[in-house]
N, C-alpha and C. Protein backbone atom coordinates (compact mmCIF):
# COMPACT_ATOMS: atom_id res chain seq x y z
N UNK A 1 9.13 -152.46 163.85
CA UNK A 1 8.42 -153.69 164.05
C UNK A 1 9.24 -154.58 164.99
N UNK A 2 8.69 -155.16 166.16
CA UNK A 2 9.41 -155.82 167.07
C UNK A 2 9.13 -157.20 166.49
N UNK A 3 10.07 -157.88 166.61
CA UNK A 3 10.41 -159.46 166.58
C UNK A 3 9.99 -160.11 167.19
N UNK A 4 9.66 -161.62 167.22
CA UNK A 4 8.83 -162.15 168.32
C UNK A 4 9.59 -163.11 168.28
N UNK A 5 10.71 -163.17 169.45
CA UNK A 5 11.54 -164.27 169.97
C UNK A 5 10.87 -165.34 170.51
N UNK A 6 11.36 -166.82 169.96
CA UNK A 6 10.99 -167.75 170.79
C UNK A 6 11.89 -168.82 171.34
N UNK A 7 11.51 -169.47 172.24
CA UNK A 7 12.46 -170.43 172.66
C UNK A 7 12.41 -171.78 172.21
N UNK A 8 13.61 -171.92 171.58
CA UNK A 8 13.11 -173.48 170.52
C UNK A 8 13.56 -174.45 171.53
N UNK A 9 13.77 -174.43 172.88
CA UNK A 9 14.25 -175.93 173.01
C UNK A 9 12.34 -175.47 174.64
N UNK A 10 11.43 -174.81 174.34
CA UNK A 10 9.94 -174.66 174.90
C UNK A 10 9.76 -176.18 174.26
N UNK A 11 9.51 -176.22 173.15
CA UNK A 11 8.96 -177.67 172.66
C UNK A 11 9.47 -178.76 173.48
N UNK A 12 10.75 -178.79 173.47
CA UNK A 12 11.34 -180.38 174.43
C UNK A 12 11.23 -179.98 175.35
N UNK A 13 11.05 -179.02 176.38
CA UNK A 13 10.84 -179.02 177.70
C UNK A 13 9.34 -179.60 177.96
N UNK A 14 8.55 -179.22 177.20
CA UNK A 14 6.99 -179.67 177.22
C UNK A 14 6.86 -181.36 177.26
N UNK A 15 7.90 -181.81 176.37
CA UNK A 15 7.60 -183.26 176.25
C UNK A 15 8.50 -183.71 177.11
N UNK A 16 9.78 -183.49 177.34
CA UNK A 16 10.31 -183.61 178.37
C UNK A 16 9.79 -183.81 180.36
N UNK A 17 8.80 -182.80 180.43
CA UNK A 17 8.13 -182.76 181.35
C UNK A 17 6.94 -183.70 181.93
N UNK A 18 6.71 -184.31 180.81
CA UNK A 18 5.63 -185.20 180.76
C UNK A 18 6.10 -186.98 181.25
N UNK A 19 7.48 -186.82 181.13
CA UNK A 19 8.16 -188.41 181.07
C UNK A 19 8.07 -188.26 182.55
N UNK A 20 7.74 -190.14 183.30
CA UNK A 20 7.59 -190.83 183.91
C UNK A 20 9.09 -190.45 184.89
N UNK A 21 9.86 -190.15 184.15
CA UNK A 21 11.33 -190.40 184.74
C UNK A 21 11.96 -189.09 185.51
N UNK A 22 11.28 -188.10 184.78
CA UNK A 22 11.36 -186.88 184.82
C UNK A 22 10.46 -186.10 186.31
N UNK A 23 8.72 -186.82 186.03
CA UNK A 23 8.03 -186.19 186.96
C UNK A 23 8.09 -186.66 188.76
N UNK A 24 8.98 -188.23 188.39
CA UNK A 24 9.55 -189.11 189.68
C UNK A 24 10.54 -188.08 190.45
N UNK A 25 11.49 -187.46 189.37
CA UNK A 25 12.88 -186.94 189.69
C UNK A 25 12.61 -185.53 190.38
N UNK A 26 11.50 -184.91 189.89
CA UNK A 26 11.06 -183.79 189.68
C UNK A 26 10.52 -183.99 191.55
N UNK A 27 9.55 -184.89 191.60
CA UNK A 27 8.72 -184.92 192.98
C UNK A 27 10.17 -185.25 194.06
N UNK A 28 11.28 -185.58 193.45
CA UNK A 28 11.82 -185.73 194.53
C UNK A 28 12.86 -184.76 195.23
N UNK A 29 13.18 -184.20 194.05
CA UNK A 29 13.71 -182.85 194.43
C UNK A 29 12.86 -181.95 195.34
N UNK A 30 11.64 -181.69 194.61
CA UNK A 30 10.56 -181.12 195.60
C UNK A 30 10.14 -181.52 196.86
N UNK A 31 10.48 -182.92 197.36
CA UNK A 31 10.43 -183.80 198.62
C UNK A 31 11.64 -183.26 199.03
N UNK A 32 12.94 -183.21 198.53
CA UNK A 32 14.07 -182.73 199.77
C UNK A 32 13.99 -181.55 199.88
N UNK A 33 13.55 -180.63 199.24
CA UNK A 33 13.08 -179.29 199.51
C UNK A 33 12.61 -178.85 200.74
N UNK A 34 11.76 -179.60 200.90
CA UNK A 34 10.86 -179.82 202.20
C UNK A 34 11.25 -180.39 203.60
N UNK A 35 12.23 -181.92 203.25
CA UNK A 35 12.67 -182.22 203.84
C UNK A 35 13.77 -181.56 204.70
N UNK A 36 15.04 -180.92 203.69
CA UNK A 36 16.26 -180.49 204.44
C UNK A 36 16.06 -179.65 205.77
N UNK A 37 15.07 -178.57 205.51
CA UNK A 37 14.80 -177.94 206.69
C UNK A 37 13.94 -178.30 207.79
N UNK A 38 13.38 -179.59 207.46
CA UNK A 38 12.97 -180.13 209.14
C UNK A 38 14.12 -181.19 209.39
N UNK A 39 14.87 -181.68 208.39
CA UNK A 39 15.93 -182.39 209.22
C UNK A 39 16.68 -181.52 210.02
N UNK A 40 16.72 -180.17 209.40
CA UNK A 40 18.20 -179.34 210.13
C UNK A 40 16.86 -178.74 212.12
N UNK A 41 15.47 -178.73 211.55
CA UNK A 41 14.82 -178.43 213.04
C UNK A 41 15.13 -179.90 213.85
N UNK A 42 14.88 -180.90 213.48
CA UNK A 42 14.91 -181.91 214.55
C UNK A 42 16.40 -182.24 215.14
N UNK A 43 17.30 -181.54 214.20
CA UNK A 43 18.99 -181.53 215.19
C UNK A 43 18.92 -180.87 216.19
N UNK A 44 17.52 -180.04 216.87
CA UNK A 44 17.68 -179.00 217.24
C UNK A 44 17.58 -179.76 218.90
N UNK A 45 18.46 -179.06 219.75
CA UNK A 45 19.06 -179.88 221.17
C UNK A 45 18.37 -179.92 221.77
N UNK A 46 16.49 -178.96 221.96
CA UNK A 46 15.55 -179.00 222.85
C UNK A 46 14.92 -180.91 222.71
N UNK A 47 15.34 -181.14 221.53
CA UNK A 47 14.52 -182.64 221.32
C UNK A 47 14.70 -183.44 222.10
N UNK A 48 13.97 -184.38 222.84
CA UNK A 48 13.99 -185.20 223.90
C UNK A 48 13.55 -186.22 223.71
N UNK A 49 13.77 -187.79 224.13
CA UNK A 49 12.88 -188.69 223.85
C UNK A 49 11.44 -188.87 223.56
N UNK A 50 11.09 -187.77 224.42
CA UNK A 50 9.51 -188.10 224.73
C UNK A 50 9.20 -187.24 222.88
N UNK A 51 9.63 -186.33 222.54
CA UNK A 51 9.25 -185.65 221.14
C UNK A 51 9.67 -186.35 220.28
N UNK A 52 10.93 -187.33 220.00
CA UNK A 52 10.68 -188.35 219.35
C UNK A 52 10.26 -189.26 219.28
N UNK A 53 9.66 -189.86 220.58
CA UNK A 53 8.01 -190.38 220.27
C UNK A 53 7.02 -189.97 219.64
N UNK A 54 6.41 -189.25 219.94
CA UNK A 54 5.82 -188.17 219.36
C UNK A 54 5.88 -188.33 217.92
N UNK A 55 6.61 -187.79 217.62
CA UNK A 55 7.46 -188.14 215.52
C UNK A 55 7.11 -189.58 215.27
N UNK A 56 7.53 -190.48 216.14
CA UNK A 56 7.57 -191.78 216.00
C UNK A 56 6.11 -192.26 215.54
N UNK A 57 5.00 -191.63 216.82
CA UNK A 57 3.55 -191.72 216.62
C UNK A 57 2.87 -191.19 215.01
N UNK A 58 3.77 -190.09 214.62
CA UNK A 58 3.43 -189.58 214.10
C UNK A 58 3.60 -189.86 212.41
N UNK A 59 5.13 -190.12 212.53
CA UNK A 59 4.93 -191.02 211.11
C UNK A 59 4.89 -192.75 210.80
N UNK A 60 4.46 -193.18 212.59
CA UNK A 60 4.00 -194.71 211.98
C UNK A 60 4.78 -195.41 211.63
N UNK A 61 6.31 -194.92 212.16
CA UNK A 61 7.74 -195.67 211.98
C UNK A 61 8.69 -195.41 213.35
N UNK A 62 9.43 -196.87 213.03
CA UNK A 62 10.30 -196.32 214.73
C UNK A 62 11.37 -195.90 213.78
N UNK A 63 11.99 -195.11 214.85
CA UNK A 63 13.74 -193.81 214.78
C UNK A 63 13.80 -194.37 215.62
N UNK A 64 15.57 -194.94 215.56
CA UNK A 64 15.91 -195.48 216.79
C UNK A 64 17.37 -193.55 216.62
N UNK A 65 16.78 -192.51 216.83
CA UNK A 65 17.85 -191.85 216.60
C UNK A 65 18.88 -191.67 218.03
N UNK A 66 18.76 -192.29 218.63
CA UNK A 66 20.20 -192.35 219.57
C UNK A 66 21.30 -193.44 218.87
N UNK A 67 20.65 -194.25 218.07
CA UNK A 67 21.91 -194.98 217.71
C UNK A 67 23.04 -194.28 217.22
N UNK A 68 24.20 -195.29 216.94
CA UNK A 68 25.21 -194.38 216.17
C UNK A 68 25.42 -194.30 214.54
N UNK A 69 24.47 -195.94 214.22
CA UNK A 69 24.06 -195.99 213.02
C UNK A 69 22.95 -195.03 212.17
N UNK A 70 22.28 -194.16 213.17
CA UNK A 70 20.74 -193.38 212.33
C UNK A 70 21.76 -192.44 211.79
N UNK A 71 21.50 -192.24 210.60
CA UNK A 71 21.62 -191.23 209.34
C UNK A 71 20.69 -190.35 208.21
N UNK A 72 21.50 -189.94 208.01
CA UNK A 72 20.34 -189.01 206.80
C UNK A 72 19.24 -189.68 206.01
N UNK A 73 19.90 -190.59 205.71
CA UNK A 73 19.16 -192.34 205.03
C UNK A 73 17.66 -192.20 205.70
N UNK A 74 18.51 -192.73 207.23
CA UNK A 74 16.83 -193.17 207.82
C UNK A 74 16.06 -191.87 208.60
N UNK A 75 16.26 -190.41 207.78
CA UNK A 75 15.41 -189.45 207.84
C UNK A 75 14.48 -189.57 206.80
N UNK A 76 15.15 -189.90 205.78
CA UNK A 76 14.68 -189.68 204.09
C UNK A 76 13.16 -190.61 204.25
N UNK A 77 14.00 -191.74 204.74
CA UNK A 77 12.68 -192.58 204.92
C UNK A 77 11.58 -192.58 205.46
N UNK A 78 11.83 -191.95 206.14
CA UNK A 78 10.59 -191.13 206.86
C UNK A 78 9.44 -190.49 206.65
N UNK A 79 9.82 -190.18 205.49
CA UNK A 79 9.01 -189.05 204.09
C UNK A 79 8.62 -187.79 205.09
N UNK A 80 9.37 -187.30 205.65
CA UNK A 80 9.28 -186.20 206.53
C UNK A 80 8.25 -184.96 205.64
N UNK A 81 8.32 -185.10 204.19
CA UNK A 81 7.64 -183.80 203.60
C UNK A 81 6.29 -184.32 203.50
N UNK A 82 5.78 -185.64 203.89
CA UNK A 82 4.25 -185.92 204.71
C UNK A 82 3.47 -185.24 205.89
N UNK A 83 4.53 -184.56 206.43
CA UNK A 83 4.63 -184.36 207.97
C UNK A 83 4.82 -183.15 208.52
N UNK A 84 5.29 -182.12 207.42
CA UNK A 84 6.27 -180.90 207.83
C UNK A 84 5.42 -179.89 208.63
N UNK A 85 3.95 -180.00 208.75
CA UNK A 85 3.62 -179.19 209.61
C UNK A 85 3.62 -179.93 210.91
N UNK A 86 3.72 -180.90 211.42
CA UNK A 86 3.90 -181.98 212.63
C UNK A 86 5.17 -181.59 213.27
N UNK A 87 6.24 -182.03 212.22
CA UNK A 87 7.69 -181.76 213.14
C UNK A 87 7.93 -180.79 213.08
N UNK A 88 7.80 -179.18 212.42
CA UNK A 88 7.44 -178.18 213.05
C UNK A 88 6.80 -178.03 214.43
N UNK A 89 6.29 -178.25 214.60
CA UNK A 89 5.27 -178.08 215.87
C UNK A 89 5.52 -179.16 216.95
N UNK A 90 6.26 -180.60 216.85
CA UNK A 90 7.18 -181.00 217.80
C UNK A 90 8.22 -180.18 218.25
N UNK A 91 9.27 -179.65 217.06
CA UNK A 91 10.33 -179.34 217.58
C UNK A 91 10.03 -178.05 218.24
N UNK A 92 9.07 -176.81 217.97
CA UNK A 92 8.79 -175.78 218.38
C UNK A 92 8.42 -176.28 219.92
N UNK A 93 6.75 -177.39 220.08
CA UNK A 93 6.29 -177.64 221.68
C UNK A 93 8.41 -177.86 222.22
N UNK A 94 8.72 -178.36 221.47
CA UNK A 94 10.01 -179.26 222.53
C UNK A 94 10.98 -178.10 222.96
N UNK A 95 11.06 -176.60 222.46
CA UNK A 95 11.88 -175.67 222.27
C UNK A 95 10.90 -174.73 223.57
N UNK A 96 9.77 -174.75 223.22
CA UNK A 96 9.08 -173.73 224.62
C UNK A 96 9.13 -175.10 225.84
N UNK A 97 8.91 -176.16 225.72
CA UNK A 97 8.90 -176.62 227.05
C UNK A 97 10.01 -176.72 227.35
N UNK A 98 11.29 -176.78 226.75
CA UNK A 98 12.52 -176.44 227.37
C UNK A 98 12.89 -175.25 228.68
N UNK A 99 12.23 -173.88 227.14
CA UNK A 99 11.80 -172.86 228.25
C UNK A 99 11.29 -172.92 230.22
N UNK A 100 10.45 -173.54 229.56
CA UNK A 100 9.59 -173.62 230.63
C UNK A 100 10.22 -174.69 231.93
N UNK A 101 10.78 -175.74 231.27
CA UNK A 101 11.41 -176.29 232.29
C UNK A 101 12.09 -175.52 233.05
N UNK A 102 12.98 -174.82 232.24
CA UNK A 102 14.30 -173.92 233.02
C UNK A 102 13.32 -172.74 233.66
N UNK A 103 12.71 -172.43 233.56
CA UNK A 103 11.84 -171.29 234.59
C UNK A 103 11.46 -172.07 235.78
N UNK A 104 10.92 -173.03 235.61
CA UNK A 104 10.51 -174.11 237.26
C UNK A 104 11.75 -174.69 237.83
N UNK A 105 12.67 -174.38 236.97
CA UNK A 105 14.31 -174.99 238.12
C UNK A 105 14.45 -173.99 238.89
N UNK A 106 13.96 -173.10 238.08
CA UNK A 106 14.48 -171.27 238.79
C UNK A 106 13.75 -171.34 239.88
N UNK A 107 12.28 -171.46 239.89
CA UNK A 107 11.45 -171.26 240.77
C UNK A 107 11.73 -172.27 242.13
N UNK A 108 11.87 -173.68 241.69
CA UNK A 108 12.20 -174.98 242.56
C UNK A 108 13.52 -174.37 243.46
N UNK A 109 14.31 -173.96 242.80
CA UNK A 109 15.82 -173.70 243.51
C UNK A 109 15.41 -172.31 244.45
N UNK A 110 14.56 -171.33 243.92
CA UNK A 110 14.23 -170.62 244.62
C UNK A 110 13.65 -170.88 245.95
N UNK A 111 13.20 -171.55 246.03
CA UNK A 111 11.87 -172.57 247.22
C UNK A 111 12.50 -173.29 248.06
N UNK A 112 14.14 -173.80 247.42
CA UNK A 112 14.68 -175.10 248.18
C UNK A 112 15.99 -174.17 248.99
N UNK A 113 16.19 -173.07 248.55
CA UNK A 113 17.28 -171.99 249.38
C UNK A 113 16.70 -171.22 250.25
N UNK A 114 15.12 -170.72 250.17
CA UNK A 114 14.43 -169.73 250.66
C UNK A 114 14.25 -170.43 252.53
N UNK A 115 14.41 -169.50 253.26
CA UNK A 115 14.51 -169.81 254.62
C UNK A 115 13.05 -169.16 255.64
N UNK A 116 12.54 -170.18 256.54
CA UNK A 116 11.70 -169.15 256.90
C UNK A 116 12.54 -168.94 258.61
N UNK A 117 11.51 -167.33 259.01
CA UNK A 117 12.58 -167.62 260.15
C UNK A 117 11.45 -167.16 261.37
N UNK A 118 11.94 -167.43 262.57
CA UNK A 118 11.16 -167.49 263.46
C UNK A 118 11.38 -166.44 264.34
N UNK A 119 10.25 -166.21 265.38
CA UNK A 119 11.26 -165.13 266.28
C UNK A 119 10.31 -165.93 267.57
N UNK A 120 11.01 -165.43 268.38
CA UNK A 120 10.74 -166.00 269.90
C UNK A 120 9.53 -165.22 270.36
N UNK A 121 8.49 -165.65 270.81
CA UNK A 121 7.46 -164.81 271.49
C UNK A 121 6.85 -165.52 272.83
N UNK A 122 7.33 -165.12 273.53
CA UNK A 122 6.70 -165.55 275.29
C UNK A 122 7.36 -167.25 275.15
N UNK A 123 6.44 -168.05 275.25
CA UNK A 123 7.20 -169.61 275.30
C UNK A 123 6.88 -170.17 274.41
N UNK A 124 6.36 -169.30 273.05
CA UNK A 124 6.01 -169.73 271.07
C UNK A 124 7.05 -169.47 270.40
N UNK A 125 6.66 -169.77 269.36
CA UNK A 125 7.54 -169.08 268.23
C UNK A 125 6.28 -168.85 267.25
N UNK A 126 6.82 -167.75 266.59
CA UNK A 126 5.95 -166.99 265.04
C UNK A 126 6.76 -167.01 263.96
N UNK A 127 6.10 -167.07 263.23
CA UNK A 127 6.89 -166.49 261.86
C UNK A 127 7.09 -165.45 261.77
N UNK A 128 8.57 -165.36 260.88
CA UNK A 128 9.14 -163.59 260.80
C UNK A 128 8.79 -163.12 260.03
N UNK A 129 9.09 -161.90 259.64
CA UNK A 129 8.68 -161.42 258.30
C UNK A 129 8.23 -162.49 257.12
N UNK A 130 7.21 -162.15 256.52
CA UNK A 130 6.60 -162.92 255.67
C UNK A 130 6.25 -162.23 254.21
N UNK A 131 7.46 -160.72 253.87
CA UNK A 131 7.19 -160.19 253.31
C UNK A 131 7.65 -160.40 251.39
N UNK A 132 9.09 -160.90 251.72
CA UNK A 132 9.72 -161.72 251.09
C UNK A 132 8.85 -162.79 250.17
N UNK A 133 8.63 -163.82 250.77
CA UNK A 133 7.78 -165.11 251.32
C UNK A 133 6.32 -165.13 249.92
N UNK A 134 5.47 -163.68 250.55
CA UNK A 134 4.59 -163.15 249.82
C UNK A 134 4.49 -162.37 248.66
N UNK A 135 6.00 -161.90 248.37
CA UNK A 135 5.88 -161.47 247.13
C UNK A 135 6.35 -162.29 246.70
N UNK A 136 7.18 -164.00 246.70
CA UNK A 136 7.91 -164.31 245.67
C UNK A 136 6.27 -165.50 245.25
N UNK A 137 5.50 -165.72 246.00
CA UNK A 137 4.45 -166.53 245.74
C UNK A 137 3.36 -165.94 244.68
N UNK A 138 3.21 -164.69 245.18
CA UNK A 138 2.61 -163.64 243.86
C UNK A 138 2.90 -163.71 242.39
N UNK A 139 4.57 -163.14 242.24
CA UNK A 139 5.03 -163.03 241.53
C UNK A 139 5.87 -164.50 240.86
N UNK A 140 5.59 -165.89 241.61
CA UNK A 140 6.11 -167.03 240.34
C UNK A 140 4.92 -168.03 240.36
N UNK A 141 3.68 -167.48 241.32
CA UNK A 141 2.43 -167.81 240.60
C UNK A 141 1.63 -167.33 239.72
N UNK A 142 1.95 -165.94 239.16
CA UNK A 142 1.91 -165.24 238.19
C UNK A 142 2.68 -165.83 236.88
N UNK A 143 3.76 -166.40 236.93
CA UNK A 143 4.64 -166.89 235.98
C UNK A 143 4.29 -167.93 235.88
N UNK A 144 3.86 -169.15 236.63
CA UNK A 144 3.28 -170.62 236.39
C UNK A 144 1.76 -170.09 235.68
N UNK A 145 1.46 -169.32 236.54
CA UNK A 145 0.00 -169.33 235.05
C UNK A 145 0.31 -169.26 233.92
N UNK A 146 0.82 -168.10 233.54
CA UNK A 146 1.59 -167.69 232.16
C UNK A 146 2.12 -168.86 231.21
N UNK A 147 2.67 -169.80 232.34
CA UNK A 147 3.92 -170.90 231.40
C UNK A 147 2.45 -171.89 231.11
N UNK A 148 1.78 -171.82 232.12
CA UNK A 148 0.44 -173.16 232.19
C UNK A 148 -0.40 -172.62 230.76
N UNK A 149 -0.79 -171.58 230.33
CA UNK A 149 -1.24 -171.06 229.06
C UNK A 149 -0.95 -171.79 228.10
């Protein structure tokens, strides 16, 4: 015959659970839960003014976070676990348009070194080879669509 174990301190957890003091403490643990890991995304270095606007718009409070005074404090306040699918999706847009910036430096620097060259014809000039020229226009207007997606 098996025994039927029980847990005698089930009763005070039940009433325990029910107190005012308890279900405050309880929601707030469950709030930094939520919180810690979008504070540790918005440390993240793609963030730029313009995405903490953005946040700013978004929770209806100013961050002055360039100061030297903003702290963990005035994250908390924020109630960031209102929000967590938002600053997800700031810090992610702010992490691909990073991307994307650095692909159009590539392309810009490409454009601002690229030379065209001429050749002499009777008392004109033509353009030289244009072979160069035509594949790099192919191939990083192919990549601006892509990034424009």
């Amino acid at each position: 015959m098996q025994s039927k174990q029980t847990n005698p301190t089930a009763p005070a957890n039940k009433v325990i659970s029910k107190w005012r003091t308890f279900v405050a403490l309880n929601d707030r643990v469950k709030n930094m839960n939520t919180i810690l890991p979008l504070i540790s995304q918005l440390h993240s270095p793609f963030m730029q003014n313009r995405h903490w606007k953005k946040l700013m718009r978004v929770t209806e409070q100013h961050i002055d976070h360039a100061s030297p005074k903003f702290c963990l404090e005035d994250l908390i306040k924020l109630h960031l676990y209102k929000f967590a699918d938002e600053v997800t999706e700031i810090v992610d847009g702010a992490q691909k348009e990073s991307k994307i910036e650095g692909k159009v430096g590539v392309i810009a620097r490409t454009w601002d070194d690229l030379k065209f060259t001429f050749v002499e014809k009777g008392d004109t000039y033509e353009l030289g080879a244009l072979d160069v020229i035509i594949e790099l226009v192919e191939t990083q207007s192919m990549d601006l669509m892509t990034m424009l997606a």
